[in-house]
Protein backbone atom coordinates (compact mmCIF):
# COMPACT_ATOMS: atom_id res chain seq x y z
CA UNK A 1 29.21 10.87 -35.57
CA UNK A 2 28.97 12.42 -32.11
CA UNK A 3 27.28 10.90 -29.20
CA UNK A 4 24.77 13.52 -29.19
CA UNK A 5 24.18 13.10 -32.69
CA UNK A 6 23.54 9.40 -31.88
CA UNK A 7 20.79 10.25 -29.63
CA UNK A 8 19.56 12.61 -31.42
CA UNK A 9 19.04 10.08 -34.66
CA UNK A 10 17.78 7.13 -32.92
CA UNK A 11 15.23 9.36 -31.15
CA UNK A 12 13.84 10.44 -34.11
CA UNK A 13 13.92 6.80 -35.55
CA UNK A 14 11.70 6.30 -32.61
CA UNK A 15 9.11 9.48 -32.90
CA UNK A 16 9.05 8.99 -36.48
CA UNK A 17 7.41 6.08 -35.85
CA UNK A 18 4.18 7.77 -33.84
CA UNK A 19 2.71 7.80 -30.78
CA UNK A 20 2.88 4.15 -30.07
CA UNK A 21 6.62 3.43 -30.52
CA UNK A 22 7.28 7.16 -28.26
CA UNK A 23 4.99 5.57 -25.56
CA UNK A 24 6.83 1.93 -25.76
CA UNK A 25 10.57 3.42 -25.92
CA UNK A 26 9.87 5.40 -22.53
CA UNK A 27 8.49 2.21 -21.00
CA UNK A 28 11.05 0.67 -21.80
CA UNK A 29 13.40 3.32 -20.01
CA UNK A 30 11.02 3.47 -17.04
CA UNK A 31 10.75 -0.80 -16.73
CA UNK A 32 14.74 -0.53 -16.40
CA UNK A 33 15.08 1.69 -14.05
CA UNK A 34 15.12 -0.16 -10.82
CA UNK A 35 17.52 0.84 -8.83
CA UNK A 36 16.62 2.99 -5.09
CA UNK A 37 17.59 6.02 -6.62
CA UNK A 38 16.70 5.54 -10.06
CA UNK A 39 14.07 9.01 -10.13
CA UNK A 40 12.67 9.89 -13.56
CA UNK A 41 15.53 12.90 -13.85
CA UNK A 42 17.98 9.87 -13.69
CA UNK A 43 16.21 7.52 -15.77
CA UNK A 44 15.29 9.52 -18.60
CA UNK A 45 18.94 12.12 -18.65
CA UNK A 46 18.60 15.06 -20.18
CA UNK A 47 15.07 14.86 -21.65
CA UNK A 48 13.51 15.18 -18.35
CA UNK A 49 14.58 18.61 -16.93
CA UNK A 50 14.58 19.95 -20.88
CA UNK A 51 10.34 18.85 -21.11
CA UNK A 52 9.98 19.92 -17.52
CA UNK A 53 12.07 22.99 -17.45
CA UNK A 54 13.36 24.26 -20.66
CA UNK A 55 10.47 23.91 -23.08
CA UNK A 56 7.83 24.05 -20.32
CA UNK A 57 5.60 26.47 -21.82
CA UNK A 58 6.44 25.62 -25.67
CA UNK A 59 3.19 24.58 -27.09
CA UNK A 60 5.19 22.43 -29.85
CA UNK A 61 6.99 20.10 -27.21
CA UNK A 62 3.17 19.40 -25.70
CA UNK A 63 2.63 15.88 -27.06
CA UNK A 64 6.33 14.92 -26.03
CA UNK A 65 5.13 16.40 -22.48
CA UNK A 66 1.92 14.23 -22.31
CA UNK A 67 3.85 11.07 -23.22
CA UNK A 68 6.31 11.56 -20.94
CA UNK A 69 3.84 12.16 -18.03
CA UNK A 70 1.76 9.27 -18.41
CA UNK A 71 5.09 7.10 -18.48
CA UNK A 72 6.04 8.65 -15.25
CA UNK A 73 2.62 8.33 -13.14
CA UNK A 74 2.40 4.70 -14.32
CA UNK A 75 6.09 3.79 -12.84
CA UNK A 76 7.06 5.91 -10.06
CA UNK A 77 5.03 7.50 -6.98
CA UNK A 78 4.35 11.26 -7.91
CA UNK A 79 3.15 13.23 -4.84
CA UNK A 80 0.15 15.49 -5.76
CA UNK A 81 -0.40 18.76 -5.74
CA UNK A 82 2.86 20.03 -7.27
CA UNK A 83 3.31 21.26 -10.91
CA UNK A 84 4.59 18.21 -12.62
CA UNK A 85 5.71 18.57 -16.24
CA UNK A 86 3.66 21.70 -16.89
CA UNK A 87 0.38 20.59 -15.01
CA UNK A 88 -0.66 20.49 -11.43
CA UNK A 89 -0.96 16.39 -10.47
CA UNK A 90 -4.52 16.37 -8.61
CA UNK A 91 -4.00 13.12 -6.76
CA UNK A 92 -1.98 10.63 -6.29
CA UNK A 93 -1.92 7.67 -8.77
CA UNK A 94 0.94 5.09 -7.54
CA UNK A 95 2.74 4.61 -3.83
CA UNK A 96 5.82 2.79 -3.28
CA UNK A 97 6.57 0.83 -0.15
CA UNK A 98 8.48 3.85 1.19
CA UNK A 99 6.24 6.42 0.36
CA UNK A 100 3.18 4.88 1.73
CA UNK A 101 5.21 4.01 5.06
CA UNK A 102 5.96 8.03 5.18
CA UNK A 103 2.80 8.98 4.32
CA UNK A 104 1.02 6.79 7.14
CA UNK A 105 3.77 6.75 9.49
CA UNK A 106 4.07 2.97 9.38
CA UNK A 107 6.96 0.57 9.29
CA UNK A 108 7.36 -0.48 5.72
CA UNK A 109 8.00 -4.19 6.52
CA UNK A 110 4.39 -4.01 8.20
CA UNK A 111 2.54 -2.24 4.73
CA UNK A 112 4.62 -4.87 2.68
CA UNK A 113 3.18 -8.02 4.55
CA UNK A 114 -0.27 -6.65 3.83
CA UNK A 115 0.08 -5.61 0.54
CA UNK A 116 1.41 -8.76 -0.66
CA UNK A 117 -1.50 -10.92 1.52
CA UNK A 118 -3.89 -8.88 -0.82
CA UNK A 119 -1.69 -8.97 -3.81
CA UNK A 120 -1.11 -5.58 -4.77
CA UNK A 121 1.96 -6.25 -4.91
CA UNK A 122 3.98 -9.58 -5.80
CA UNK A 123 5.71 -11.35 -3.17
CA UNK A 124 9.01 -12.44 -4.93
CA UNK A 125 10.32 -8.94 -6.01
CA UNK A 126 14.00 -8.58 -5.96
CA UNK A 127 13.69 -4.75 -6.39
CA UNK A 128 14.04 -2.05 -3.31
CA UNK A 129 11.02 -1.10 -1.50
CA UNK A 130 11.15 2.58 -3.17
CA UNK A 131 10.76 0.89 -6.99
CA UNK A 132 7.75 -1.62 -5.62
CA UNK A 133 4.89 0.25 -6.69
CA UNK A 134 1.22 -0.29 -6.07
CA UNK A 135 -2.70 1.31 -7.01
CA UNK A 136 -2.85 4.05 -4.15
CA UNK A 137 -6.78 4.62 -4.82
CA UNK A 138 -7.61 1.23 -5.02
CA UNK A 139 -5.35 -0.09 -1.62
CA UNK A 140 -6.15 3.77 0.08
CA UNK A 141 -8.50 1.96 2.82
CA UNK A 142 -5.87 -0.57 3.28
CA UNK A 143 -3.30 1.71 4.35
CA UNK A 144 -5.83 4.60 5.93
CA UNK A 145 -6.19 1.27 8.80
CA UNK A 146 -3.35 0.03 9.68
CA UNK A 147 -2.86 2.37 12.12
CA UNK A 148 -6.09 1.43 14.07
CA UNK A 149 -5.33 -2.34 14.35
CA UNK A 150 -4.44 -3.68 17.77
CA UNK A 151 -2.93 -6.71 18.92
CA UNK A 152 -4.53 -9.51 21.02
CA UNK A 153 -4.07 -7.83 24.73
CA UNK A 154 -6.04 -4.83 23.29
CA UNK A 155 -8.78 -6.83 21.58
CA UNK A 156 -9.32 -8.75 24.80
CA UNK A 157 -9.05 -6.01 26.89
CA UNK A 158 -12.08 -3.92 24.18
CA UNK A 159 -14.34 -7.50 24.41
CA UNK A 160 -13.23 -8.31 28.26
CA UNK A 161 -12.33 -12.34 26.92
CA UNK A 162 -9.81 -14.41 28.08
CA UNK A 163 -6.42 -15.19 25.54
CA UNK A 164 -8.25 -18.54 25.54
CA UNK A 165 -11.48 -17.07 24.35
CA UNK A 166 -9.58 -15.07 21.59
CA UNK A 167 -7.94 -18.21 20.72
CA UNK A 168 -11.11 -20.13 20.24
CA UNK A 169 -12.87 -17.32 18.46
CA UNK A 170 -10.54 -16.82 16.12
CA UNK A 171 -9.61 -20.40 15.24
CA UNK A 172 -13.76 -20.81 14.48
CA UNK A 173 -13.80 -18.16 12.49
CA UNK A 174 -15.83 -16.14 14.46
CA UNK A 175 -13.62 -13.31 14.77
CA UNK A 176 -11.32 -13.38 11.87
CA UNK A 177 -7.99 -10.71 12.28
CA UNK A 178 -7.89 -8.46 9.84
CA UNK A 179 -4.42 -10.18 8.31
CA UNK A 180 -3.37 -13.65 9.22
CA UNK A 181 0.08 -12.95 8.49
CA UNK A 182 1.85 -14.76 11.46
CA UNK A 183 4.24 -11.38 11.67
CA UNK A 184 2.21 -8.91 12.28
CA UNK A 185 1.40 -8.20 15.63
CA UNK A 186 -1.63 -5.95 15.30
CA UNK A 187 -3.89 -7.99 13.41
CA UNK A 188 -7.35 -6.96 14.95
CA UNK A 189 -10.23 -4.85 14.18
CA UNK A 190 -11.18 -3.57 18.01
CA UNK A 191 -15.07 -2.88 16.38
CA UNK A 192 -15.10 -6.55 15.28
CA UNK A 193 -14.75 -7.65 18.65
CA UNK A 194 -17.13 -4.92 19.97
CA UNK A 195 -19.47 -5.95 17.19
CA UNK A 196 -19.41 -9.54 18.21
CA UNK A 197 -19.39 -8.80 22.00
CA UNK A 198 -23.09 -7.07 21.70
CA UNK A 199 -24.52 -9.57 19.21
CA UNK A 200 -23.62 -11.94 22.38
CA UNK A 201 -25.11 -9.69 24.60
CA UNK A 202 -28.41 -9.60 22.73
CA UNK A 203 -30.87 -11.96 24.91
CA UNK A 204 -28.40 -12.97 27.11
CA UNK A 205 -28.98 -13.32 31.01
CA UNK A 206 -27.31 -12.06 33.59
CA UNK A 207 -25.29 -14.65 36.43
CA UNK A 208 -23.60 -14.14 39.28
CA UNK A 209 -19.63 -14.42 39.16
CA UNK A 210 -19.93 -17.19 41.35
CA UNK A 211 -22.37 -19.29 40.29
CA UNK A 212 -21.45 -22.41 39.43
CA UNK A 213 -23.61 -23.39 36.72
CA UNK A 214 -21.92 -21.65 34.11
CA UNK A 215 -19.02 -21.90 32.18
CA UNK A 216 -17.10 -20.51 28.95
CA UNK A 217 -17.82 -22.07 25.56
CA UNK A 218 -14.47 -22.72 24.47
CA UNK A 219 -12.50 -23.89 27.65
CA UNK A 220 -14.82 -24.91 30.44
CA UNK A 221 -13.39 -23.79 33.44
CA UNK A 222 -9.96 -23.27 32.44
CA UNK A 223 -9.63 -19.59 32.81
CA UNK A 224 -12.68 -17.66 33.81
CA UNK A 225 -12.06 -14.37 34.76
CA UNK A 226 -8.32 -13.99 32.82
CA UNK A 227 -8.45 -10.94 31.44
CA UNK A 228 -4.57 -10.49 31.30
């Protein structure tokens, strides 16, 4: 028997079988592919550009098409808005690493850390960063601010505190960072610190710069006015 004959008879040992065993059988295909370049075109051979191309518009290849759609937007990252097996993709169901470091212009080490802290995504994963997928609805506020964090010069800078004020704040638990990952270096929320600076502010008195009676909470006397 030919090699295309092989195919041919253990696919249809497969669809013979219904929906079910079509569904698991492509999961199966999609699970292994896990390579960086391992696209659906790749992972799937022939079958892909034939129910995307060649029997695009035949009504009788339909269910085949649906099957092997859903596979697809449940392992790899499918942009939206172009026609994707016969249908227009509205939005965006899964990003990888890469293309949510693309989309938001971030370093991909820096989205991973985060990702992992809130565990979209699991943190021993031998695979490359284009195969480590994640829920781009649900983690969509996660990524949209990112960009806005700052790191502790800028935070002091917004609130006007010392490093040793930071320091204390954060270490009570008064101004959490939005990640405590140790290697991230943008970890703050400036409207935290502007948040906390006015609740301070609300029924507080005036002093002079010099007056003596007066010191910071955290480290009497050890820094006043270090803004730097």
């Amino acid at each position: 028997m030919r090699i295309g004959g092989m195919f041919h008879t253990a696919g249809f040992g497969i669809a013979r079988h219904g929906e079910a065993a079509i569904r698991e059988a492509l999961n199966r295909i999609a699970a292994a592919a896990t390579g960086h370049l391992d696209e659906p075109n790749k992972a799937f051979g022939p079958m892909y550009p034939a129910l995307n191309k060649s029997y695009a518009e035949e009504s009788g290849f339909a269910p085949f098409r649906r099957l092997l759609r859903e596979c697809i937007l449940n392992h790899w990252p499918i942009a939206p808005g172009q026609i994707f097996l016969s249908e227009v993709l509205a939005e965006r169901r899964l990003h990888s690493i890469v293309t949510a470091a693309k989309e938001f212009d971030l370093d991909a080490q820096v989205i991973e850390h985060f990702l992992i802290e809130v565990g979209a995504i699991p943190k021993l994963d031998d695979r490359p960063r284009s195969r480590r997928m994640f829920d781009a609805k649900a983690h969509a506020e996660l990524l949209a601010e990112i960009p806005t964090l700052v790191g502790p010069i800028a935070m002091r800078r917004a609130m006007g505190a010392t490093r040793h004020e930071l320091m204390a704040l954060e270490e009570e638990n008064l101004l959490p960072p939005r990640t405590r990952v140790a290697k991230v270096k943008n970890p703050w929320r400036i409207s935290d610190g502007e948040t906390l600076v006015a609740g301070l502010l609300k029924g507080a008195i005036a002093v002079a710069e010099d007056d003596t009676d007066w010191e910071t909470a955290p480290h009497p006397q050890a820094d006043r006015g270090e803004l730097v």
